[in-house]
Protein backbone atom coordinates (compact mmCIF):
# COMPACT_ATOMS: atom_id res chain seq x y z
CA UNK A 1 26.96 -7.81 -8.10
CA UNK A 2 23.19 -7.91 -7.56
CA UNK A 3 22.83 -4.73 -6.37
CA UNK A 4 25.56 -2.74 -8.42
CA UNK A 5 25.08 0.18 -10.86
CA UNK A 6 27.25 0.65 -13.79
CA UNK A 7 27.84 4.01 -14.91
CA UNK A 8 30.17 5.22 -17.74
CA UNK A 9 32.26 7.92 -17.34
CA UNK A 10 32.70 11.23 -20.43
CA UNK A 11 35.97 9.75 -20.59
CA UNK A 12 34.18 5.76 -21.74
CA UNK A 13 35.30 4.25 -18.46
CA UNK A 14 32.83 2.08 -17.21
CA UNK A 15 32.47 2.66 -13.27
CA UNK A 16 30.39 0.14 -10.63
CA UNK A 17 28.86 1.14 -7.54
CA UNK A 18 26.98 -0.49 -4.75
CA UNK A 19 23.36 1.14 -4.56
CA UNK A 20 22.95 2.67 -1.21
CA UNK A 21 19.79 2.03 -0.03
CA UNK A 22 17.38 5.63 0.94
CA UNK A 23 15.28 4.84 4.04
CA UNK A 24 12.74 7.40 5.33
CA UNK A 25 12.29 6.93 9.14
CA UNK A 26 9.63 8.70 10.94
CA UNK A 27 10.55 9.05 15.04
CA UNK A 28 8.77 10.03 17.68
CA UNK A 29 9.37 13.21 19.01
CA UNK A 30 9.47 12.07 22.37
CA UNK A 31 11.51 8.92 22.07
CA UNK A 32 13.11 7.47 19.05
CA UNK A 33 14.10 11.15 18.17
CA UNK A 34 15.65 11.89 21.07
CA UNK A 35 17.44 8.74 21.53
CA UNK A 36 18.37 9.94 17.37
CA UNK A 37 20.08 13.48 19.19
CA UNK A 38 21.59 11.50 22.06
CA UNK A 39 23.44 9.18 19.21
CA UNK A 40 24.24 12.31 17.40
CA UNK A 41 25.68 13.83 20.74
CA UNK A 42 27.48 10.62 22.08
CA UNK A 43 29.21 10.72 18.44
CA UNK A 44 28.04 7.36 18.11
CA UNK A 45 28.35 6.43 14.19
CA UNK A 46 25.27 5.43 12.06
CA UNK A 47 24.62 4.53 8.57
CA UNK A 48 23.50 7.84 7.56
CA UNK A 49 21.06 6.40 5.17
CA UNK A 50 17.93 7.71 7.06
CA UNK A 51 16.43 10.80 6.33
CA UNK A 52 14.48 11.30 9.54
CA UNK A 53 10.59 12.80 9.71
CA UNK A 54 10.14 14.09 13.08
CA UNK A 55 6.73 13.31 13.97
CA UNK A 56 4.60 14.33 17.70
CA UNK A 57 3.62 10.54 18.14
CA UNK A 58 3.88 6.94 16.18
CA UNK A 59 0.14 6.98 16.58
CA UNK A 60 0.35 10.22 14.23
CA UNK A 61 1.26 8.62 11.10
CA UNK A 62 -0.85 7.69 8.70
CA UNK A 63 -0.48 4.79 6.33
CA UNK A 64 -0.41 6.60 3.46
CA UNK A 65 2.85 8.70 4.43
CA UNK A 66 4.63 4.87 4.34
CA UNK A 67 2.92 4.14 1.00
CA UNK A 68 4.16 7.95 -0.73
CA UNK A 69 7.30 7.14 0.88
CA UNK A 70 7.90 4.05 -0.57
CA UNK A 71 6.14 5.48 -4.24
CA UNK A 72 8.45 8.15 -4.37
CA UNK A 73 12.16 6.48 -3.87
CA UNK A 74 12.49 4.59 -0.45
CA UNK A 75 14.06 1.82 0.29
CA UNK A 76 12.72 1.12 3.51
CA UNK A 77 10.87 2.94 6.02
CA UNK A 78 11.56 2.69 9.65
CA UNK A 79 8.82 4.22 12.62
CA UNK A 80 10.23 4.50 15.89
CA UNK A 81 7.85 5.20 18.66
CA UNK A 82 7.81 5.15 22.57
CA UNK A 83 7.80 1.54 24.25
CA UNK A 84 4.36 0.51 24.81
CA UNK A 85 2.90 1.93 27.67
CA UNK A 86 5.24 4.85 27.66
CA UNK A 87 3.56 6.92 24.98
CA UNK A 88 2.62 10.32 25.99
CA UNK A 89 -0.32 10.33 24.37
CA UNK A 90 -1.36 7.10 26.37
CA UNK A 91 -2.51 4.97 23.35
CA UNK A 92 -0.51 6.41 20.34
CA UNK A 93 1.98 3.37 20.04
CA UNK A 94 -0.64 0.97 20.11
CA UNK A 95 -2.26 2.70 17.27
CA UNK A 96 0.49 2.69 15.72
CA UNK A 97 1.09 -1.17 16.23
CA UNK A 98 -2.57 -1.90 14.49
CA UNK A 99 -1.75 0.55 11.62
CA UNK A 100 1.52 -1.36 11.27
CA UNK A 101 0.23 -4.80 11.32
CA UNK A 102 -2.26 -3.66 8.90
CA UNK A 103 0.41 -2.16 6.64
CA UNK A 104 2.35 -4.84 6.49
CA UNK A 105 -0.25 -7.06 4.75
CA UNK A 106 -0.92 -4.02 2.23
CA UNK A 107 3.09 -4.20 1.51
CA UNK A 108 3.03 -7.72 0.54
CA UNK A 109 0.00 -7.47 -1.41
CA UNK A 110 2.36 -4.59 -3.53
CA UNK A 111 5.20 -6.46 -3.65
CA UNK A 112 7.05 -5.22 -0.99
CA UNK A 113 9.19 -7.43 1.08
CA UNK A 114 8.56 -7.33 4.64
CA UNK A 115 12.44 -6.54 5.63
CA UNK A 116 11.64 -3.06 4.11
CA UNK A 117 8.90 -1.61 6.35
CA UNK A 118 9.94 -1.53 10.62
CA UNK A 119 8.33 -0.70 13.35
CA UNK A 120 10.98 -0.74 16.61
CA UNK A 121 10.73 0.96 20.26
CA UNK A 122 13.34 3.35 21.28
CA UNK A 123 13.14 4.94 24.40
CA UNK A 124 14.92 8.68 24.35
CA UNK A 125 17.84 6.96 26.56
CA UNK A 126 18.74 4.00 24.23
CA UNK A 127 20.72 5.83 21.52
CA UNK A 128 23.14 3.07 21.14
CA UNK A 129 20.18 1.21 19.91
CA UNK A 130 19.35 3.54 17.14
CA UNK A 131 22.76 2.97 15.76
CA UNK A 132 22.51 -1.05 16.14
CA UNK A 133 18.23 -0.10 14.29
CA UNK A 134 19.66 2.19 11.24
CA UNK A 135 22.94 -0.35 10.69
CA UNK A 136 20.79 -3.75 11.06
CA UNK A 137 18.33 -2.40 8.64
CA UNK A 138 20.82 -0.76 6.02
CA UNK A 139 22.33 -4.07 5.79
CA UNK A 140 19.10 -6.28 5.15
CA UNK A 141 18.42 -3.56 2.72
CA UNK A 142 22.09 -3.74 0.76
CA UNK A 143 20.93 -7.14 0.76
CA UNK A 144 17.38 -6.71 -0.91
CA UNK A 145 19.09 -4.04 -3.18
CA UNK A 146 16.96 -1.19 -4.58
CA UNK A 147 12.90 -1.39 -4.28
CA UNK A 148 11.55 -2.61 -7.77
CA UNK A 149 7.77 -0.99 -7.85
CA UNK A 150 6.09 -2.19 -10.49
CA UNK A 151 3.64 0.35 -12.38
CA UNK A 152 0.08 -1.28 -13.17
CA UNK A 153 -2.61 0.06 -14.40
CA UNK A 154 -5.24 0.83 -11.77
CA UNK A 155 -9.04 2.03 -12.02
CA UNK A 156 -10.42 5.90 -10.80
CA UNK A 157 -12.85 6.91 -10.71
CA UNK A 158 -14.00 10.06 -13.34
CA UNK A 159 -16.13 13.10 -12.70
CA UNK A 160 -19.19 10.98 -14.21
CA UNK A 161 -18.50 8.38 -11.99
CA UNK A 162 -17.42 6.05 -14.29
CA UNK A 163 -14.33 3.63 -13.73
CA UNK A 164 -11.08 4.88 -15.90
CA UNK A 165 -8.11 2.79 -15.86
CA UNK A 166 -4.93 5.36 -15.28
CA UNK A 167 -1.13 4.16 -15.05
CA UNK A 168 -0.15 4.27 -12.01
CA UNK A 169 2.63 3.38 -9.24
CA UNK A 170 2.03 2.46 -5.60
């Protein structure tokens, strides 16, 4: 198994298990979190994989919060915002739509297959389709198995100015 760990026991017994995959979604507070609450109050059943980040808009999130995400653990991240034109802030989802196309290129250039980073629309109403979201993407991810990061070395600058190479992650 690709994606098994083997652990061994006090007793010697050597145990496998399937890695779970850890995905960080940030929702909208408006939308995808709602529709999140409505699942949770339909008792509709989800992965429970996600560790939601409850965020005032899509258009809110910066880049970097998907990078530290990713740097420290995730699997996968998932941002659900309000459908286009629907945003309450009247352009946040389309910022957040440029940020994510952006992002998307910086993942690959890191390694990071594309299947691991989602951007979906969830109206506060569809919370059937946060369960179909979270279980479409848990699979994919079971799939991928764990994220891999490689560590490089990588160049910062000191107090002199001068370049220093450092170890670090992503």
């Amino acid at each position: 198994m690709p994606n098994a760990i083997e652990s061994v026991s006090g007793n010697g017994q050597v145990s496998t298990e399937v890695a779970e995959p850890r995905i960080v979604g940030f929702f909208c507070t408006w939308c995808t979190y709602l529709a999140a609450d409505l699942a949770g109050t339909s008792r509709i059943k989800y992965a429970p994989n996600v560790r939601v980040i409850r965020v005032m808009c899509s258009g809110r999130i910066d880049p970097q919060f998907v990078l530290d995400a990713f740097a420290h653990g995730a699997d996968g991240v998932l941002i659900g915002g309000c459908h286009p034109g629907d945003c309450h802030y009247q352009q946040g989802n389309y910022n957040c739509l440029r940020r994510a196309r952006l992002l998307k290129r910086v993942l690959e250039q890191f390694g990071i297959e594309e299947e691991r980073f989602r951007l979906e629309w969830i109206s506060a109403a569809e919370g059937d389709r946060v369960r179909v979201v979270i279980d479409d993407m848990v699979e994919k991810l079971r799939k991928l198995g764990p994220l891999q990061l490689k560590r490089g070395p990588a160049l910062v600058r000191g107090g002199s100015g001068e370049q220093v190479p450092q170890e670090v992650g992503v």
